[in-house]
PDB file of N, CA and C in Angstrom:
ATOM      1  N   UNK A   1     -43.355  14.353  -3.610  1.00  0.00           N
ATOM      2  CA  UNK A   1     -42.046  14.974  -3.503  1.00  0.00           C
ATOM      3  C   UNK A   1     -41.517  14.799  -2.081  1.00  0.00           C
ATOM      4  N   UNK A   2     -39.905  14.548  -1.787  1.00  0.00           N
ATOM      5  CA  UNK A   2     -39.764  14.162  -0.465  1.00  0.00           C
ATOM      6  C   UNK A   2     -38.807  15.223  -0.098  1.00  0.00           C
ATOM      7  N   UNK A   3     -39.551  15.510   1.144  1.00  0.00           N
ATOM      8  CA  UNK A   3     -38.738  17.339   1.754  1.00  0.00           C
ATOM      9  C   UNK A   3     -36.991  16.716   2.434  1.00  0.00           C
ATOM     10  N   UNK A   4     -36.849  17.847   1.661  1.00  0.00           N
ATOM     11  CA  UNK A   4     -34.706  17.587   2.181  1.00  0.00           C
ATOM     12  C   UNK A   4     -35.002  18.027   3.444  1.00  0.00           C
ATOM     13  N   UNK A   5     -33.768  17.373   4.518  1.00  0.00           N
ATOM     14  CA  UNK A   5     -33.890  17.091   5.713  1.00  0.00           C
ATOM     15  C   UNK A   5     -33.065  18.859   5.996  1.00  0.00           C
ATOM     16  N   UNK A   6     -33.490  19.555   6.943  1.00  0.00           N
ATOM     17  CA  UNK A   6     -32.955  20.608   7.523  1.00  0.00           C
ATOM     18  C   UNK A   6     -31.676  20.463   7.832  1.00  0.00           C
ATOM     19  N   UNK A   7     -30.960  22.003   8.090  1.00  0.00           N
ATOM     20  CA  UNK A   7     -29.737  21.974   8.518  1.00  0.00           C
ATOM     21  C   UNK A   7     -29.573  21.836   9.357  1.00  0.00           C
ATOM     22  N   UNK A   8     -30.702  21.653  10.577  1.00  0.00           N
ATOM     23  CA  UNK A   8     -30.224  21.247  11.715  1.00  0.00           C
ATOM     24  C   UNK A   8     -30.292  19.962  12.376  1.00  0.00           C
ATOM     25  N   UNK A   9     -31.606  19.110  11.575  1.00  0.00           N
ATOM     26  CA  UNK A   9     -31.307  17.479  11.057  1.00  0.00           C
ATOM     27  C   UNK A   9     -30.363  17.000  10.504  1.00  0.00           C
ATOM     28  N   UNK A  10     -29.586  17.403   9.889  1.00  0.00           N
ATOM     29  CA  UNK A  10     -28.556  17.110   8.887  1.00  0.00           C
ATOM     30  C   UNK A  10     -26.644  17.517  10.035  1.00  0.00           C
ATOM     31  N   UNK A  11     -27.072  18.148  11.331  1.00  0.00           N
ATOM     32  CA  UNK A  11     -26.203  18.520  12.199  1.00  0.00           C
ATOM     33  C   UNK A  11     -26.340  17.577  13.369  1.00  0.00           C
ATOM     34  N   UNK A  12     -27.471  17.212  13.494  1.00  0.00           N
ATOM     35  CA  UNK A  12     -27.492  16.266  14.308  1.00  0.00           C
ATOM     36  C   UNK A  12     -27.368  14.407  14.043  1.00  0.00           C
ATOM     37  N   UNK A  13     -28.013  14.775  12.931  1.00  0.00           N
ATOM     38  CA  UNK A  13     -27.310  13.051  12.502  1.00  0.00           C
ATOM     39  C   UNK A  13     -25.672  13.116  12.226  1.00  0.00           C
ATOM     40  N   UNK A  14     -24.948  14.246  11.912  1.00  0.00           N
ATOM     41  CA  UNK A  14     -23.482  14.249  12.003  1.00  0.00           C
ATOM     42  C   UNK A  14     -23.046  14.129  13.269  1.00  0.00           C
ATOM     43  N   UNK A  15     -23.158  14.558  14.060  1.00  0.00           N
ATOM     44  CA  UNK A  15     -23.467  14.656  15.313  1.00  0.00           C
ATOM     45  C   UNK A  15     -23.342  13.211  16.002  1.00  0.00           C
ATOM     46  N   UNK A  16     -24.844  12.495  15.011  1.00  0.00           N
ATOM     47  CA  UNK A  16     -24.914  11.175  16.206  1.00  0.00           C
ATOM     48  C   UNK A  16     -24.040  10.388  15.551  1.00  0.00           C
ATOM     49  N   UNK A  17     -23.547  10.154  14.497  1.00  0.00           N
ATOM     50  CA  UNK A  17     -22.442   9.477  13.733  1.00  0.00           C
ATOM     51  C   UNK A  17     -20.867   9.830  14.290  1.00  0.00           C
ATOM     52  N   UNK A  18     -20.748  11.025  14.378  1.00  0.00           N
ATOM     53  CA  UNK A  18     -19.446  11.287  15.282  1.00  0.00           C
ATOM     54  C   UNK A  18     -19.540  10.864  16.350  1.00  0.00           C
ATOM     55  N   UNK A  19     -20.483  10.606  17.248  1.00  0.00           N
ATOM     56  CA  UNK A  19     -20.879   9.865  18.774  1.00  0.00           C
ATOM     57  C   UNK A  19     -20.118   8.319  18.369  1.00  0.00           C
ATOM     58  N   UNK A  20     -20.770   8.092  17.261  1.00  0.00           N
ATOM     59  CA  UNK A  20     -20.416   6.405  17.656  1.00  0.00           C
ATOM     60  C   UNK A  20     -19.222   6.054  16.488  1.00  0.00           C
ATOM     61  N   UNK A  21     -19.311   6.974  16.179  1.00  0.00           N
ATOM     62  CA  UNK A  21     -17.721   6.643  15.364  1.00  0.00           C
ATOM     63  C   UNK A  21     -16.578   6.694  16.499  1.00  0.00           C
ATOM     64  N   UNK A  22     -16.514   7.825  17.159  1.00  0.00           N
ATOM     65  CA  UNK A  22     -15.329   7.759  18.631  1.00  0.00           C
ATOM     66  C   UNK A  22     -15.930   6.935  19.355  1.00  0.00           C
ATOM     67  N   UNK A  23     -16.996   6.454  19.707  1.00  0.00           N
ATOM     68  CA  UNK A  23     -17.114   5.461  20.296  1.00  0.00           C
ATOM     69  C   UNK A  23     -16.915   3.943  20.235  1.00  0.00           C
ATOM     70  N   UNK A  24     -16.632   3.797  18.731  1.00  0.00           N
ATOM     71  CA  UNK A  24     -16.606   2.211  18.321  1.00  0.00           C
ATOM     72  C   UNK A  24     -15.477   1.414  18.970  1.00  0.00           C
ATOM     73  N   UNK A  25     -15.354   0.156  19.545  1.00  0.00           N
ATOM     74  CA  UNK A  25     -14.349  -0.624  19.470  1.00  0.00           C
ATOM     75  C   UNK A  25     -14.336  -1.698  18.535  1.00  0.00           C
ATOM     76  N   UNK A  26     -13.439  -1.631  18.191  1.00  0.00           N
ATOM     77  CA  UNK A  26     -13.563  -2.857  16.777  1.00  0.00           C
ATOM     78  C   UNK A  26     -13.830  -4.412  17.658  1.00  0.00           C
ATOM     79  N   UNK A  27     -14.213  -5.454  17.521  1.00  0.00           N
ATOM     80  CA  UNK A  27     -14.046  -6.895  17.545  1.00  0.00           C
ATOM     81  C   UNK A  27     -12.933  -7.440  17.028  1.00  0.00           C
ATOM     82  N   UNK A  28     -12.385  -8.486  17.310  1.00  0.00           N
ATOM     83  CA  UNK A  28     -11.363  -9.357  17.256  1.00  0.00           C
ATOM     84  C   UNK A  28     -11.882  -9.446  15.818  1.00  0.00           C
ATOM     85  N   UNK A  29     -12.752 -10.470  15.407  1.00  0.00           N
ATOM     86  CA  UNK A  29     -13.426 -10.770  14.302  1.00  0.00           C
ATOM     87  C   UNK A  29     -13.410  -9.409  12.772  1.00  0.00           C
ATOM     88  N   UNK A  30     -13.095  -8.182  13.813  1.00  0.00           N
ATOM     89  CA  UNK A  30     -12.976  -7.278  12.246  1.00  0.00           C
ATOM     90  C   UNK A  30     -11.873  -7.007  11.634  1.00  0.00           C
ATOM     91  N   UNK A  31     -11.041  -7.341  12.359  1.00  0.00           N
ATOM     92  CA  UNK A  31      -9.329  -7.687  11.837  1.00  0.00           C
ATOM     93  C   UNK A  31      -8.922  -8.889  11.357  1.00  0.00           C
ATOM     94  N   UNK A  32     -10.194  -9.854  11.006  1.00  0.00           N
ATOM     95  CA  UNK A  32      -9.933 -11.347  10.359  1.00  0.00           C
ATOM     96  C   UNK A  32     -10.779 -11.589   9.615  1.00  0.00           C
ATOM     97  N   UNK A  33     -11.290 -10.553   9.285  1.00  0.00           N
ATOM     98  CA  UNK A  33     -12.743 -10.420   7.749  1.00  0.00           C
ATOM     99  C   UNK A  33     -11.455 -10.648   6.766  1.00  0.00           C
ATOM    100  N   UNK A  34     -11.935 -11.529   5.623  1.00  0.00           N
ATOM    101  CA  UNK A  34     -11.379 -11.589   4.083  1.00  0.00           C
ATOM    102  C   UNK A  34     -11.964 -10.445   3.516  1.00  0.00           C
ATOM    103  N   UNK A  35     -10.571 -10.103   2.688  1.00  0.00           N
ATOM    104  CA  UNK A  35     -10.827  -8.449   2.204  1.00  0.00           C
ATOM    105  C   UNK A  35     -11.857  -8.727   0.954  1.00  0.00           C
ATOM    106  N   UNK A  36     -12.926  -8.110   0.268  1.00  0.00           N
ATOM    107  CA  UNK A  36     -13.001  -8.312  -0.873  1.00  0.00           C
ATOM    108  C   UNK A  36     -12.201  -8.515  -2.090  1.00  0.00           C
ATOM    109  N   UNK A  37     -12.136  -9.572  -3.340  1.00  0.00           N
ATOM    110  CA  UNK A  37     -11.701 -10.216  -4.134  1.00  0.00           C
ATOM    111  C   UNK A  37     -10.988  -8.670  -4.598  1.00  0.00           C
ATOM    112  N   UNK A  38     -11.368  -7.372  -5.515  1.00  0.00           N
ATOM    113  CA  UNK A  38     -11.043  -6.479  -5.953  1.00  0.00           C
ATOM    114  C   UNK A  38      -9.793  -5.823  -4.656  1.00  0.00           C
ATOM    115  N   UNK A  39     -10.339  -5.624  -3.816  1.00  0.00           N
ATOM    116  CA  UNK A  39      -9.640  -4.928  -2.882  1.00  0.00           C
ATOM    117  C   UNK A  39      -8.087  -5.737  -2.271  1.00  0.00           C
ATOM    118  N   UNK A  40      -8.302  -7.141  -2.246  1.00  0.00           N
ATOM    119  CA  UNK A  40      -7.099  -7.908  -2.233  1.00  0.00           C
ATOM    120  C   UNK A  40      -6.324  -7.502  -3.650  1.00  0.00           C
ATOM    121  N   UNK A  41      -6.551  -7.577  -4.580  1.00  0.00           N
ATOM    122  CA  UNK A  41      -5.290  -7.618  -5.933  1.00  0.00           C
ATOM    123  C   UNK A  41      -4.929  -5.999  -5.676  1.00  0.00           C
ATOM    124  N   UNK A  42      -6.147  -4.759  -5.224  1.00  0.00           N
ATOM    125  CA  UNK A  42      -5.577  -3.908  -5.107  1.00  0.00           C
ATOM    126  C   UNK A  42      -4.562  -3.500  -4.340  1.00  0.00           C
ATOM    127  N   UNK A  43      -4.761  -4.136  -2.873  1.00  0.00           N
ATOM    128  CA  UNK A  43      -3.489  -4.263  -2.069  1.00  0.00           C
ATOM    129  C   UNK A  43      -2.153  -4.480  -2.229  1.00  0.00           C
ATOM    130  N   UNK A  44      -2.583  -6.150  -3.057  1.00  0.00           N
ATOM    131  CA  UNK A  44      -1.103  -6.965  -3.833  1.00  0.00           C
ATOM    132  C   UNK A  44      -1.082  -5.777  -4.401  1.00  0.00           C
ATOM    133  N   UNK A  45      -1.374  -5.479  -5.395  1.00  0.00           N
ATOM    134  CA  UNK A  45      -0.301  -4.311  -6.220  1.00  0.00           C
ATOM    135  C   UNK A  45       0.309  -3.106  -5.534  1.00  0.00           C
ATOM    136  N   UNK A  46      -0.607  -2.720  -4.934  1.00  0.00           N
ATOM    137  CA  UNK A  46       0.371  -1.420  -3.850  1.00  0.00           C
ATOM    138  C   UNK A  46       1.682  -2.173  -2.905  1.00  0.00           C
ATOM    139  N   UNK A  47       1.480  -3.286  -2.777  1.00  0.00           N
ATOM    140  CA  UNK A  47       2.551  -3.892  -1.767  1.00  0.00           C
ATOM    141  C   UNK A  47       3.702  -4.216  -3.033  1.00  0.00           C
ATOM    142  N   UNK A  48       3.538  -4.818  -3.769  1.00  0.00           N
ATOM    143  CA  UNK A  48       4.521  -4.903  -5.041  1.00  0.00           C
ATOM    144  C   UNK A  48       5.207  -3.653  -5.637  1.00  0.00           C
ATOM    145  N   UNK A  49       4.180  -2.753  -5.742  1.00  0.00           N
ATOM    146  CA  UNK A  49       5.041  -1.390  -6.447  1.00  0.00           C
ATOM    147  C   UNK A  49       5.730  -0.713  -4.782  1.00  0.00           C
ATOM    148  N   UNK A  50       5.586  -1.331  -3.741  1.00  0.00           N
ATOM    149  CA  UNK A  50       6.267  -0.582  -2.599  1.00  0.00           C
ATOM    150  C   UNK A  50       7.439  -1.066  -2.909  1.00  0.00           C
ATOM    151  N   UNK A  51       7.420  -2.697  -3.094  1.00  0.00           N
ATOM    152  CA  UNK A  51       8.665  -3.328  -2.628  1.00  0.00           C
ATOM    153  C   UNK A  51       9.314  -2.910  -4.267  1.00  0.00           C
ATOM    154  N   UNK A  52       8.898  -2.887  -4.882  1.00  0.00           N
ATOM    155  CA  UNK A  52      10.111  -2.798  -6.066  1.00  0.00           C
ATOM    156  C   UNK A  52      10.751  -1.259  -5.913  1.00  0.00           C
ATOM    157  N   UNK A  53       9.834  -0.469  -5.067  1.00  0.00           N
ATOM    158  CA  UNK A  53      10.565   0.861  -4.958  1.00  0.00           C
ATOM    159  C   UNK A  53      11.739   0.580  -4.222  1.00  0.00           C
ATOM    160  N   UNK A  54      11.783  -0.012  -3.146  1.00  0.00           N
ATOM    161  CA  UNK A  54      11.979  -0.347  -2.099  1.00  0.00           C
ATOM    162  C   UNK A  54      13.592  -0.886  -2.539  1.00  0.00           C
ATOM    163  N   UNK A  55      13.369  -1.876  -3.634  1.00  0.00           N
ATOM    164  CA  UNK A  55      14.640  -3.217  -3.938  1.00  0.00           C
ATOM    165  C   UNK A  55      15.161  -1.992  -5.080  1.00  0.00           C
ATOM    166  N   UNK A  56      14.744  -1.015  -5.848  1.00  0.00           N
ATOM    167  CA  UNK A  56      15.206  -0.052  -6.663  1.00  0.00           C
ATOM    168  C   UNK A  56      16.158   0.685  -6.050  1.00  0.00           C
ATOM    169  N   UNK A  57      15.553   1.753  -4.588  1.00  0.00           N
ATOM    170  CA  UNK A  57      16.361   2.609  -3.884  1.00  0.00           C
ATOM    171  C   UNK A  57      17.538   1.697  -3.120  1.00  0.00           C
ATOM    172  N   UNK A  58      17.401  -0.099  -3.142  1.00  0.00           N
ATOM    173  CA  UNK A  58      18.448  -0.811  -2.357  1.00  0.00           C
ATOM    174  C   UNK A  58      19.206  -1.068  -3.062  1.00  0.00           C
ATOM    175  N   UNK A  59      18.877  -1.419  -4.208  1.00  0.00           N
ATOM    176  CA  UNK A  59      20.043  -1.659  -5.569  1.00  0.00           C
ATOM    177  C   UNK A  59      20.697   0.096  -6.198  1.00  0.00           C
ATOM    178  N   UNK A  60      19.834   1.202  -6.275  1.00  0.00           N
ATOM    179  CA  UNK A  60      20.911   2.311  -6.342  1.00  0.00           C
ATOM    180  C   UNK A  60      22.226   2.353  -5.431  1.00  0.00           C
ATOM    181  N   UNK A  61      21.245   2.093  -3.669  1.00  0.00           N
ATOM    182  CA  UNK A  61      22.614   2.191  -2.686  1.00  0.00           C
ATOM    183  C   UNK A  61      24.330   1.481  -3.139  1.00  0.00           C
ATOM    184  N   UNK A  62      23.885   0.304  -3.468  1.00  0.00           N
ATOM    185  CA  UNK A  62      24.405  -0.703  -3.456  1.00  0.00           C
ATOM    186  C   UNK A  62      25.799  -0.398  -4.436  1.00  0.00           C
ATOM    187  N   UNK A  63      25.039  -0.058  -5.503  1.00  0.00           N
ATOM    188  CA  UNK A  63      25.887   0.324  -7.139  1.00  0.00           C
ATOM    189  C   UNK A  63      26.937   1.519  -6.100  1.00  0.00           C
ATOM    190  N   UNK A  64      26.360   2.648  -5.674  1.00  0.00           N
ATOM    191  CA  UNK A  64      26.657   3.752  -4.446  1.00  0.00           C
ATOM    192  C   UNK A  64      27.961   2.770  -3.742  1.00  0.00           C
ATOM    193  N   UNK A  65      27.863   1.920  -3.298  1.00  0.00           N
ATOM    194  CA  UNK A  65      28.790   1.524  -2.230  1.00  0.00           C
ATOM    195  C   UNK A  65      29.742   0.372  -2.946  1.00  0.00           C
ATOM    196  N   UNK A  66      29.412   0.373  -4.884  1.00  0.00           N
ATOM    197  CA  UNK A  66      30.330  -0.371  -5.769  1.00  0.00           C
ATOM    198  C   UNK A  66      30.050  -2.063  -5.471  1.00  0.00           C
ATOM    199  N   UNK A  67      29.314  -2.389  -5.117  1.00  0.00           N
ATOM    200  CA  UNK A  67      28.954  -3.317  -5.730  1.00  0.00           C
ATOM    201  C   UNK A  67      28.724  -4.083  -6.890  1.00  0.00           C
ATOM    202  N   UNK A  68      29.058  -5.414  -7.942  1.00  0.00           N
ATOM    203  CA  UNK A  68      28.604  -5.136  -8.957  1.00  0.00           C
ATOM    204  C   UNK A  68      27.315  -6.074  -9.338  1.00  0.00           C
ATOM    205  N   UNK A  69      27.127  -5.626 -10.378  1.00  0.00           N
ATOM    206  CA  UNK A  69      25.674  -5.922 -11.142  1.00  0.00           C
ATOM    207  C   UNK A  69      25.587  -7.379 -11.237  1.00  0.00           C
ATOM    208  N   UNK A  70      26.396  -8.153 -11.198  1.00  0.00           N
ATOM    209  CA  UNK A  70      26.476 -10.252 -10.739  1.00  0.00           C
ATOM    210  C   UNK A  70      26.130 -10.096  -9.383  1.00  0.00           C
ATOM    211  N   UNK A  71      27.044  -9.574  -8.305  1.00  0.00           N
ATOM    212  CA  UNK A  71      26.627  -9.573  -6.852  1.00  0.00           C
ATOM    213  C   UNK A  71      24.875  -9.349  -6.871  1.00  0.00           C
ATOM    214  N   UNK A  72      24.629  -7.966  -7.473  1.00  0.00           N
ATOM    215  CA  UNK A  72      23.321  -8.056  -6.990  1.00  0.00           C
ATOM    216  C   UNK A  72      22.385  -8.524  -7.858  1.00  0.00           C
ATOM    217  N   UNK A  73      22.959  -9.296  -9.154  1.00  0.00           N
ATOM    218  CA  UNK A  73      21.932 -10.453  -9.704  1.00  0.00           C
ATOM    219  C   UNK A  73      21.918 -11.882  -8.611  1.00  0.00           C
ATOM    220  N   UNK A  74      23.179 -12.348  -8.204  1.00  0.00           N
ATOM    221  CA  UNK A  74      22.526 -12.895  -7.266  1.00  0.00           C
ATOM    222  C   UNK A  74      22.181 -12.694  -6.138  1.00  0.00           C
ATOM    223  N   UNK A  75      22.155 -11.959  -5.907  1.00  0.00           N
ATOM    224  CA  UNK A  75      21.200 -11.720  -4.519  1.00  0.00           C
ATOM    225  C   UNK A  75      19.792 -11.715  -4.813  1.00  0.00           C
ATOM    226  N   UNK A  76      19.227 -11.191  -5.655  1.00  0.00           N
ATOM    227  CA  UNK A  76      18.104 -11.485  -6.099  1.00  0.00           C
ATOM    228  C   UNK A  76      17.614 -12.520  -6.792  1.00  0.00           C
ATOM    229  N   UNK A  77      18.771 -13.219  -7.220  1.00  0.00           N
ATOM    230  CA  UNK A  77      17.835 -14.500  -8.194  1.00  0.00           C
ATOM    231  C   UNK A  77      17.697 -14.418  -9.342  1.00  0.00           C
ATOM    232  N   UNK A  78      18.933 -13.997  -9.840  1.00  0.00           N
ATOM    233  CA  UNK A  78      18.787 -13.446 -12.044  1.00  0.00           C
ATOM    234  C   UNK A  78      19.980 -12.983 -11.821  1.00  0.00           C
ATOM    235  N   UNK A  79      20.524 -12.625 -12.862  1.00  0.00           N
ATOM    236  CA  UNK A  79      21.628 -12.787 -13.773  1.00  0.00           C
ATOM    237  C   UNK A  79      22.007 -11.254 -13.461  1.00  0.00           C
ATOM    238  N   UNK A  80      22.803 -10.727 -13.160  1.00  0.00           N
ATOM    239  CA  UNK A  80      23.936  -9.286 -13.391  1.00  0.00           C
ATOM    240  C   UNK A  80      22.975  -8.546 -14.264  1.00  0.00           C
ATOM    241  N   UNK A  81      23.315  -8.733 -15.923  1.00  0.00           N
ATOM    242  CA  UNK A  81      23.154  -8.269 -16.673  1.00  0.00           C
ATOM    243  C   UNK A  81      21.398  -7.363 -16.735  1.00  0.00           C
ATOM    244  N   UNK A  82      20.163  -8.959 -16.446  1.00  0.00           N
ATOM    245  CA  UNK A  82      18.849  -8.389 -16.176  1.00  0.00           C
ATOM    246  C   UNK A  82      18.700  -7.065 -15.065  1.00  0.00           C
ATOM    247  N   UNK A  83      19.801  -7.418 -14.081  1.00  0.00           N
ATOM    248  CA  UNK A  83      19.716  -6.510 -13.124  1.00  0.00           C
ATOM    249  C   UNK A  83      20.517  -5.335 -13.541  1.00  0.00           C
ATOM    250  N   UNK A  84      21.262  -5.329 -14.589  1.00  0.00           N
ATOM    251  CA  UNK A  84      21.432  -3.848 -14.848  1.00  0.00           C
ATOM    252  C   UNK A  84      20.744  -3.150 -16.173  1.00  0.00           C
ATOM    253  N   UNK A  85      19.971  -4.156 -16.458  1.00  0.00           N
ATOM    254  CA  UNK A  85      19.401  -3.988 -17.708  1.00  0.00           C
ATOM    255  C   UNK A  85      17.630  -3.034 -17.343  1.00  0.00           C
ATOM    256  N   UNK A  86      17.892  -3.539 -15.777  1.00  0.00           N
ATOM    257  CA  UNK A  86      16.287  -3.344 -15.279  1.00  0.00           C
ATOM    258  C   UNK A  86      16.528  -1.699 -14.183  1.00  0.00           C
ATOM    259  N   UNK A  87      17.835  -1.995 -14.016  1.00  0.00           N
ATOM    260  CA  UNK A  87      17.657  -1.120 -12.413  1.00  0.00           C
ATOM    261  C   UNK A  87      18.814   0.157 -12.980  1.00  0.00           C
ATOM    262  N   UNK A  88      19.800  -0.202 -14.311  1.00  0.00           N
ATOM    263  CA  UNK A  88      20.686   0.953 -14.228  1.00  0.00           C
ATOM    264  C   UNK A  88      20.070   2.439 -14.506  1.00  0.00           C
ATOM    265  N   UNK A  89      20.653   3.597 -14.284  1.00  0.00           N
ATOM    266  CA  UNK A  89      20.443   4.771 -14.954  1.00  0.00           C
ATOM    267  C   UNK A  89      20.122   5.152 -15.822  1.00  0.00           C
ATOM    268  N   UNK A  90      19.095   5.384 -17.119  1.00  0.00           N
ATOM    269  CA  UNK A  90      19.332   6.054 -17.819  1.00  0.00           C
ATOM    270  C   UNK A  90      19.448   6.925 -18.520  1.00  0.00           C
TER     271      UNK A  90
END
């Protein structure tokens, strides 16, 4: 049977971990690691659902300041209609 480490072992290894956690400086090299395969698509998707929030709250403004739904199909690259078919109120 293996004895659980005391509360005051268990205060001092927090302890020495908070030491070198404020102490760390990162390397050049840890800001140019490839993210893991999972953790990249997870990113892409948080960066995608930002920006469509993003082009959503810019296309409400827009409608806001009377713009119409052709203007901001092309601005984006599609047709009026998709863009009010995708972004209007309902």
């Amino acid at each position: 049977m293996t004895m659980r480490p005391s509360l005051e072992d268990l205060i001092k290894n927090a302890d020495r971990l908070a030491d070198a956690f404020e102490g760390h400086e990162p390397d050049e090299a840890d800001f140019d690691a490839p993210l893991p395969p999972l953790m990249a698509v997870k990113l892409a998707a948080f960066r995608r659902a930002a920006a469509e929030k993003e082009l959503a709250e810019a296309i409400a403004a827009a409608r806001v300041a009377r713009l119409s739904w052709r203007e901001l199909g092309e601005a984006i690259g599609t047709s009026g209609e998709a863009v009010r078919q995708r972004y209007a109120a309902s």
